[in-house]
Protein backbone atom coordinates (compact mmCIF):
# COMPACT_ATOMS: atom_id res chain seq x y z
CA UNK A 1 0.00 0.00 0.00
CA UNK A 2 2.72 2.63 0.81
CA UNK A 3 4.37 1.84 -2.82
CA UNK A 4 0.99 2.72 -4.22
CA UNK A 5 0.41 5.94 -2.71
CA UNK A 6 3.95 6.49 -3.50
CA UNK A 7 3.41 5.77 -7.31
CA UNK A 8 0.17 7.98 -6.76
CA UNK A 9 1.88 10.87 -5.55
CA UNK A 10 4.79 11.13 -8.66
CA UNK A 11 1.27 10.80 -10.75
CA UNK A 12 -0.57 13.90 -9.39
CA UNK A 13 2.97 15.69 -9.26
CA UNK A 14 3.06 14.82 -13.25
CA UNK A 15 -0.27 15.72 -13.42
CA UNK A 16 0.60 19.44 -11.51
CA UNK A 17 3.33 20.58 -13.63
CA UNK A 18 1.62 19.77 -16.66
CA UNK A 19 -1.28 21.86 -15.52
CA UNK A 20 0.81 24.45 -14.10
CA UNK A 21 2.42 24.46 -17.72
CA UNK A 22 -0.86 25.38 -19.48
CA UNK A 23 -1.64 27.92 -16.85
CA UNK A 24 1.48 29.74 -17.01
CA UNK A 25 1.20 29.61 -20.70
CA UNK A 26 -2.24 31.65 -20.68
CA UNK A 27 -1.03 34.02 -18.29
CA UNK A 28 1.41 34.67 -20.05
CA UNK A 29 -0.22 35.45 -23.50
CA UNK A 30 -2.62 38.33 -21.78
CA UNK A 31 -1.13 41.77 -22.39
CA UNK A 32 -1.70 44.56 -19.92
CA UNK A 33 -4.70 46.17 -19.95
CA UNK A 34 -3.68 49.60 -20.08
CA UNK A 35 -0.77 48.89 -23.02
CA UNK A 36 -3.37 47.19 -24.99
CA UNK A 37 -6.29 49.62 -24.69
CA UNK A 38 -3.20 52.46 -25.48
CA UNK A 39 -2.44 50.45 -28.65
CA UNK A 40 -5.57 49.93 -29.19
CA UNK A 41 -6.05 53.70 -29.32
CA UNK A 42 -2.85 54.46 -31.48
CA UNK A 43 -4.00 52.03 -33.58
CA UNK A 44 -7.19 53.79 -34.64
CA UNK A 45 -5.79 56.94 -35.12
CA UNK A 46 -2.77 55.42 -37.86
CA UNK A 47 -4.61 53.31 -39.76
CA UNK A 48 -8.24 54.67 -41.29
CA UNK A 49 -9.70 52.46 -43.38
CA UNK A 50 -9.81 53.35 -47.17
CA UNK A 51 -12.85 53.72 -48.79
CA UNK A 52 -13.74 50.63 -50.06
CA UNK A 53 -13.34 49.73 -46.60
CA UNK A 54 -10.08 47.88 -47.09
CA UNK A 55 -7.17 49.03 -44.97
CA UNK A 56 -4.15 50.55 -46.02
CA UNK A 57 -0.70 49.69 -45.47
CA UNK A 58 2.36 51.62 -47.35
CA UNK A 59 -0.01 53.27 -49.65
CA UNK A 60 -1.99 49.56 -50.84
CA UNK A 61 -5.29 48.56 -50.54
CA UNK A 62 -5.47 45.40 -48.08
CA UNK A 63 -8.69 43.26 -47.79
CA UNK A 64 -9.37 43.19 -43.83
CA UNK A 65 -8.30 39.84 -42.70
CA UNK A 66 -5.31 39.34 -45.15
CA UNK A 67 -2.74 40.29 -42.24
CA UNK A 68 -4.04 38.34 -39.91
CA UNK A 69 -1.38 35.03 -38.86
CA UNK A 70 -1.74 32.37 -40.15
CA UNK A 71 -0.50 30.15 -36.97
CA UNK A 72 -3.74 31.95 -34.82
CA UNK A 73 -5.90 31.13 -38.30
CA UNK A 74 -5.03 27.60 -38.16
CA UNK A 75 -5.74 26.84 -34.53
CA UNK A 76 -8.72 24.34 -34.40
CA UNK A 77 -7.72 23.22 -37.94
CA UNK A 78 -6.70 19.85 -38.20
CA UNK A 79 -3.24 19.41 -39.32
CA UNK A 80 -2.52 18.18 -42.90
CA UNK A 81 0.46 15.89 -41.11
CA UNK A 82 1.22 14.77 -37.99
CA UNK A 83 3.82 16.79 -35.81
CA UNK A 84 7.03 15.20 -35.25
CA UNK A 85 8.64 14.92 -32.26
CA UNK A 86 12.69 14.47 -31.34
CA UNK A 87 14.21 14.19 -28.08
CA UNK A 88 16.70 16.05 -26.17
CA UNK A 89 18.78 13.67 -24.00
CA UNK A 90 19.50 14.86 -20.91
CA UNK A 91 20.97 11.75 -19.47
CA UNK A 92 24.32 12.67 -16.69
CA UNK A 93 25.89 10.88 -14.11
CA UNK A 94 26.08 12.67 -10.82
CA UNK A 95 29.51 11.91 -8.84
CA UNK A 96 31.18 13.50 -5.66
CA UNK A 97 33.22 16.21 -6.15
CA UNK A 98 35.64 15.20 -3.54
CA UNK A 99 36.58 11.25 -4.97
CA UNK A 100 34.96 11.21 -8.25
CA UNK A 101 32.55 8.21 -7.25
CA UNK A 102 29.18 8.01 -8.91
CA UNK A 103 26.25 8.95 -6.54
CA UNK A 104 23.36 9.14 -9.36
CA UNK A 105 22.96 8.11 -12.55
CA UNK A 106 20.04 9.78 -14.35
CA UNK A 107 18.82 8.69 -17.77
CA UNK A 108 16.39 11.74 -19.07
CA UNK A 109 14.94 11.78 -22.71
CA UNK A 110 13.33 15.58 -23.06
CA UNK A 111 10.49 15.55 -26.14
CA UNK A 112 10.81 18.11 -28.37
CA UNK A 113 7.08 18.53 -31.00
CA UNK A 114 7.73 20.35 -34.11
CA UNK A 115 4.33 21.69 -35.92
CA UNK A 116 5.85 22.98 -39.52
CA UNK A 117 2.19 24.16 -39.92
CA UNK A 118 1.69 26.02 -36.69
CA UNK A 119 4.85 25.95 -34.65
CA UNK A 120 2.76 28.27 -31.65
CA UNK A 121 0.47 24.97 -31.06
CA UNK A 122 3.96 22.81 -30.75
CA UNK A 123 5.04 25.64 -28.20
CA UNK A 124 2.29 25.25 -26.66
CA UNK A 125 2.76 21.13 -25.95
CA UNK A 126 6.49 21.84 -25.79
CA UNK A 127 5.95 24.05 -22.33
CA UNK A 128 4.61 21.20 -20.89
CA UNK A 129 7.68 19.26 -21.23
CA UNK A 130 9.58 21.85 -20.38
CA UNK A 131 8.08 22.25 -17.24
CA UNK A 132 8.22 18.71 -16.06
CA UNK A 133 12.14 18.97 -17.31
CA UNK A 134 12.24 21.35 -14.42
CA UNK A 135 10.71 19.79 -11.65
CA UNK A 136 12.71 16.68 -12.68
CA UNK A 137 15.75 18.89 -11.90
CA UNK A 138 14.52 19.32 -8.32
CA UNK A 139 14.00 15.84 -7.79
CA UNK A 140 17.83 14.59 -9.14
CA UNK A 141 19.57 17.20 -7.09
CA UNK A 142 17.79 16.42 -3.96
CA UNK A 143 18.35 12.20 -4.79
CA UNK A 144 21.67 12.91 -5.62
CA UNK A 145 22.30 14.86 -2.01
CA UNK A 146 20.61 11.46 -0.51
CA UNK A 147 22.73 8.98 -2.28
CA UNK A 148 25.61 11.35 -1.10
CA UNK A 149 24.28 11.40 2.63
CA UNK A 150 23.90 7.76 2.28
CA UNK A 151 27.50 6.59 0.98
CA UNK A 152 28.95 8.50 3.52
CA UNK A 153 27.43 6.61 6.13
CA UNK A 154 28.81 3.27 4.77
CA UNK A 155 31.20 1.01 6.21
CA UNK A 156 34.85 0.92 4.11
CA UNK A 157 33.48 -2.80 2.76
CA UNK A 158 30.00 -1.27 1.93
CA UNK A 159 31.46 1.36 0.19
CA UNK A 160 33.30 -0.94 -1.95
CA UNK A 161 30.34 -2.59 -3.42
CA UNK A 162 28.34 0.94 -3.85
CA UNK A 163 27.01 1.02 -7.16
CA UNK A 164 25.34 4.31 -6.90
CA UNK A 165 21.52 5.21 -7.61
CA UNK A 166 19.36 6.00 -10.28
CA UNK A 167 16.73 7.99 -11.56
CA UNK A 168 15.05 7.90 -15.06
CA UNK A 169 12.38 9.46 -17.28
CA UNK A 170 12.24 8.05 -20.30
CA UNK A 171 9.17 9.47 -23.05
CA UNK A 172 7.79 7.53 -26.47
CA UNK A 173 5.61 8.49 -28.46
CA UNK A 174 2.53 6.17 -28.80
CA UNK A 175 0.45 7.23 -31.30
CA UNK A 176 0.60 10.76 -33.73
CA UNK A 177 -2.04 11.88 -35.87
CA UNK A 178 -3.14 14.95 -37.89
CA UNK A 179 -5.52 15.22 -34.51
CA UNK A 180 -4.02 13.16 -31.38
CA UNK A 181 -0.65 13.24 -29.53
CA UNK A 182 -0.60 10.16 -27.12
CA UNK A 183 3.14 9.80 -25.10
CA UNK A 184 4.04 7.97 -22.72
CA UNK A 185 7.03 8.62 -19.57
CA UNK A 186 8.35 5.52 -18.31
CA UNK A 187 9.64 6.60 -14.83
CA UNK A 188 12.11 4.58 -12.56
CA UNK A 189 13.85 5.50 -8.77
CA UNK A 190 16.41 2.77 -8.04
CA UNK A 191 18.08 3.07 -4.27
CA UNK A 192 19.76 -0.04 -4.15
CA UNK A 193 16.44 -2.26 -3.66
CA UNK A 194 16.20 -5.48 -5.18
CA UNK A 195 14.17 -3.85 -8.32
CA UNK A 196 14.18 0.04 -9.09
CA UNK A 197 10.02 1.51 -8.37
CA UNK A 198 8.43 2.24 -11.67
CA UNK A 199 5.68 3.90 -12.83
CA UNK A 200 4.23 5.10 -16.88
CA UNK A 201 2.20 8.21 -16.76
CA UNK A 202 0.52 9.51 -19.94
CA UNK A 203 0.28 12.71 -22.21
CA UNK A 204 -2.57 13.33 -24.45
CA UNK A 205 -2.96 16.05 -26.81
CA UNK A 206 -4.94 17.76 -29.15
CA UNK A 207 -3.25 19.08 -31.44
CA UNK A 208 -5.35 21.26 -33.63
CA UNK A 209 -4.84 23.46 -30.32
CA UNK A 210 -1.82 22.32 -28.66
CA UNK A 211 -4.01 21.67 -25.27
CA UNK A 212 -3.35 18.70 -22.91
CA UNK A 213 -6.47 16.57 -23.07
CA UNK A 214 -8.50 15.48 -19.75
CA UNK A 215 -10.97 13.23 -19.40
CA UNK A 216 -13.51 15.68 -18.97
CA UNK A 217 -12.05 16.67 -22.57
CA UNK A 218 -13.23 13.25 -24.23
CA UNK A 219 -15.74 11.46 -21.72
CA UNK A 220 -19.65 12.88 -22.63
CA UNK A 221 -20.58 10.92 -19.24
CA UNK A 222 -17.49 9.80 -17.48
CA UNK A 223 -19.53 7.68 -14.97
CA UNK A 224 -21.07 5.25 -17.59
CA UNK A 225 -17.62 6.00 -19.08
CA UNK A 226 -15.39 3.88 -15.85
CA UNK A 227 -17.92 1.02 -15.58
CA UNK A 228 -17.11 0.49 -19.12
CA UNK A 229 -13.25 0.75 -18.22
CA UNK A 230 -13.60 -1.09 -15.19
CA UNK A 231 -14.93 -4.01 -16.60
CA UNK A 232 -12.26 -4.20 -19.46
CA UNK A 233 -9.68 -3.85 -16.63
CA UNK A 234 -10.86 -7.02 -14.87
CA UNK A 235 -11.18 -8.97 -17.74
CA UNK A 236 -7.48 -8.35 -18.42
CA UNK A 237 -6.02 -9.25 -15.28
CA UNK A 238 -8.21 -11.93 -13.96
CA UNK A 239 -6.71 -14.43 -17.15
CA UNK A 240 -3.39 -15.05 -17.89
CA UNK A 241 -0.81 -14.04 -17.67
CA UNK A 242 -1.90 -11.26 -14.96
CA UNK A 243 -4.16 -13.27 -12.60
CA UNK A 244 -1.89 -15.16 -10.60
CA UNK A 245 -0.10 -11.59 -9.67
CA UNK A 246 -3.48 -10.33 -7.92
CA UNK A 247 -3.08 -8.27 -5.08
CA UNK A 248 -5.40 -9.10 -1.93
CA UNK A 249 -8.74 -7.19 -2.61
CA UNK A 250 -7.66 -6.45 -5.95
CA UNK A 251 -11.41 -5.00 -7.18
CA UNK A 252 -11.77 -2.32 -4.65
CA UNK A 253 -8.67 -0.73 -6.63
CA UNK A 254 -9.68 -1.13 -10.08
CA UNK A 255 -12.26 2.35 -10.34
CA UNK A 256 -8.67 3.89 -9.38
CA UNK A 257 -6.40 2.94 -12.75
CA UNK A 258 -8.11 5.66 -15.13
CA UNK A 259 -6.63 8.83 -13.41
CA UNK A 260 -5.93 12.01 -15.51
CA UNK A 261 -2.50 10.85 -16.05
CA UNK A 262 -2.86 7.14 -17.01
CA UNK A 263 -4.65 7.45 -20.30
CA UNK A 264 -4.17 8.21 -24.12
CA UNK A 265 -5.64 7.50 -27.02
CA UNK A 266 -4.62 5.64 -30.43
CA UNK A 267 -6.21 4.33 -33.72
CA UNK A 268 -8.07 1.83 -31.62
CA UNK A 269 -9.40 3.33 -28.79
CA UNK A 270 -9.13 4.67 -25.51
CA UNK A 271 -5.93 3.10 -23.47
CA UNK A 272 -5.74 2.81 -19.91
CA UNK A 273 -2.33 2.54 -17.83
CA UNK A 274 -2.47 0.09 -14.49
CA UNK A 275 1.19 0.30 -13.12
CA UNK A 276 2.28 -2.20 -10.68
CA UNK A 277 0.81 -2.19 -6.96
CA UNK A 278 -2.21 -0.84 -8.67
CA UNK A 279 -4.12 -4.23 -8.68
CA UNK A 280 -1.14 -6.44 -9.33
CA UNK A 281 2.45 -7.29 -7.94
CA UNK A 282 5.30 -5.52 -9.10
CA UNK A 283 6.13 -8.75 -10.88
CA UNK A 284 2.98 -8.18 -13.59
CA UNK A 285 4.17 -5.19 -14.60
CA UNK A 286 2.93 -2.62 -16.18
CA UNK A 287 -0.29 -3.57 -18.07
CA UNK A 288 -2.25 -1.66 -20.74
CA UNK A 289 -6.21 -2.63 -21.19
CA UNK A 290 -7.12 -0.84 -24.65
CA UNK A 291 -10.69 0.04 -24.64
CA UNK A 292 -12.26 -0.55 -28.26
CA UNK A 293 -14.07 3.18 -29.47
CA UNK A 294 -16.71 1.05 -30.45
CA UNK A 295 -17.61 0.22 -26.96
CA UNK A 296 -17.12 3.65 -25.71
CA UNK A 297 -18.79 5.94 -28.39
CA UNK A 298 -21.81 6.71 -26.68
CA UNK A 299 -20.28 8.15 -23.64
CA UNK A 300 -16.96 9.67 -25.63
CA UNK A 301 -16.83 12.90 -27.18
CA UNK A 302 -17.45 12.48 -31.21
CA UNK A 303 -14.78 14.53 -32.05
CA UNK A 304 -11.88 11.98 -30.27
CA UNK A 305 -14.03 9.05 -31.91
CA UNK A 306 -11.59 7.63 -34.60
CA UNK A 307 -12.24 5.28 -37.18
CA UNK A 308 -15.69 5.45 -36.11
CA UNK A 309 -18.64 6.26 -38.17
């Protein structure tokens, strides 16, 4: 149970910087009030319209709506290609200044979406990454300061066999589409246990906007919605090769796999992440239960219904 709420914690910490991402990314797109109404103002006074009521610009007649961008044009639009996405490895090994020996070894793959089409959408996703970049920064320097603390209370034969630490975050991309951007982040945390704690959390975009999707985004009636979800769930792990790695009271957790940060979406349908200590031993693994859109189309938002008709 502890390694559970453990897992559930780094979730809704995922979860927190993403949303934190979009937040700070709409603050930061509101001008001041004052400047804009100013510019407004100016604006009015410089450029009259002609009178054909086209506006002018360097002495030419302009059609109203030929200046305005094409990025802010095409948002809603679907794309005409998928975006593509590269990674930015940010993968280090952490040793003591003092003797040189290794006290963390992180392995850190940074996504990086490129819209040709609309590269303020890709931005947009981007930030998101970009923010959980940062609070993965936080969490290495304050594991490497405890795998410091820790060697230094070893014995001279413990120290010997010290191998060090080790912290990951490793992102794939699961599914891309002129409409949907489903990744995944395969975290570990290894402290010299007999297996490393892992955990997959999920990233689901739209990207005609660029906005992280929730499942308020594509559930019509998320109630209906679970029960359908829950009962795929337990017909997964109750057979092979999953059921003999049930966890004690197993059922009562399964309405807790779909979070906000455990699903995505591909060609299929809906996909839902159980990570271990979720319903099964760490032994399982981590197990995916793809829900068919067929089976959820009458609770699911038409416009995330693909391949359906």
């Amino acid at each position: 149970m502890k390694k559970k709420l453990l897992l559930l914690g780094l979730g809704f910490c995922l979860l927190a910087a993403a949303c934190s991402g979009k937040k700070a990314e709409k603050e930061e797109v509101q001008p001041n009030q004052s400047e804009q109404e100013a510019a407004d103002s100016q604006e009015e006074k410089t450029d009259e319209p002609g009178e054909d009521g086209n506006d002018k610009e360097d002495g030419q007649d302009i059609p109203k709506g030929d200046k305005e961008d094409d990025s802010q044009a095409a948002a809603g639009k679907e794309l005409s290609k998928a975006p593509e996405v590269t990674f930015t490895d940010y993968s280090q090994d952490i040793k003591d200044e003092d003797n040189g020996v290794l006290m963390l070894s992180v392995m850190e793959n940074c996504p990086v979406i490129s819209i040709e089409e609309n590269q303020d959408i890709a931005q947009r996703m981007n930030m998101v990454f970009e923010q959980q970049h940062v609070t993965n920064q936080d969490e290495i320097t304050r594991k490497a300061q405890e795998a410091k603390d820790y060697y230094k209370s070893l014995s001279e034969e413990e120290a010997a066999a010290w191998a060090g630490y080790g912290y990951g975050m490793n992102y794939k991309v699961m599914y891309a589409s002129t409409r949907i951007l489903s990744m995944e982040a395969e975290g570990y945390d290894w402290q010299g246990s007999t297996h490393p704690n892992t955990w997959t959390s999920s990233y689901c975009f739209d990207v005609t906007t660029g906005d992280l999707l929730y499942l308020a985004d594509i559930l019509t009636n998320e109630e209906e919605a679970r029960k359908i979800v829950s009962q795929h769930i337990l017909d997964t792990i109750t057979k092979d090769p999953y059921k003999d790695a049930l966890l004690d009271d197993y059922e009562s957790y399964v309405p807790d796999v779909l979070t906000e940060n455990t699903f995505y979406l591909n060609e299929k349908g809906l996909v839902v992440i159980c990570n271990p200590y979720m319903v099964t031993a760490y032994a399982a693994g981590t197990i995916e239960v793809e829900v068919p859109y067929e089976q959820l189309k009458d609770v699911m938002n038409e416009k995330y219904l693909i391949n359906i008709k």
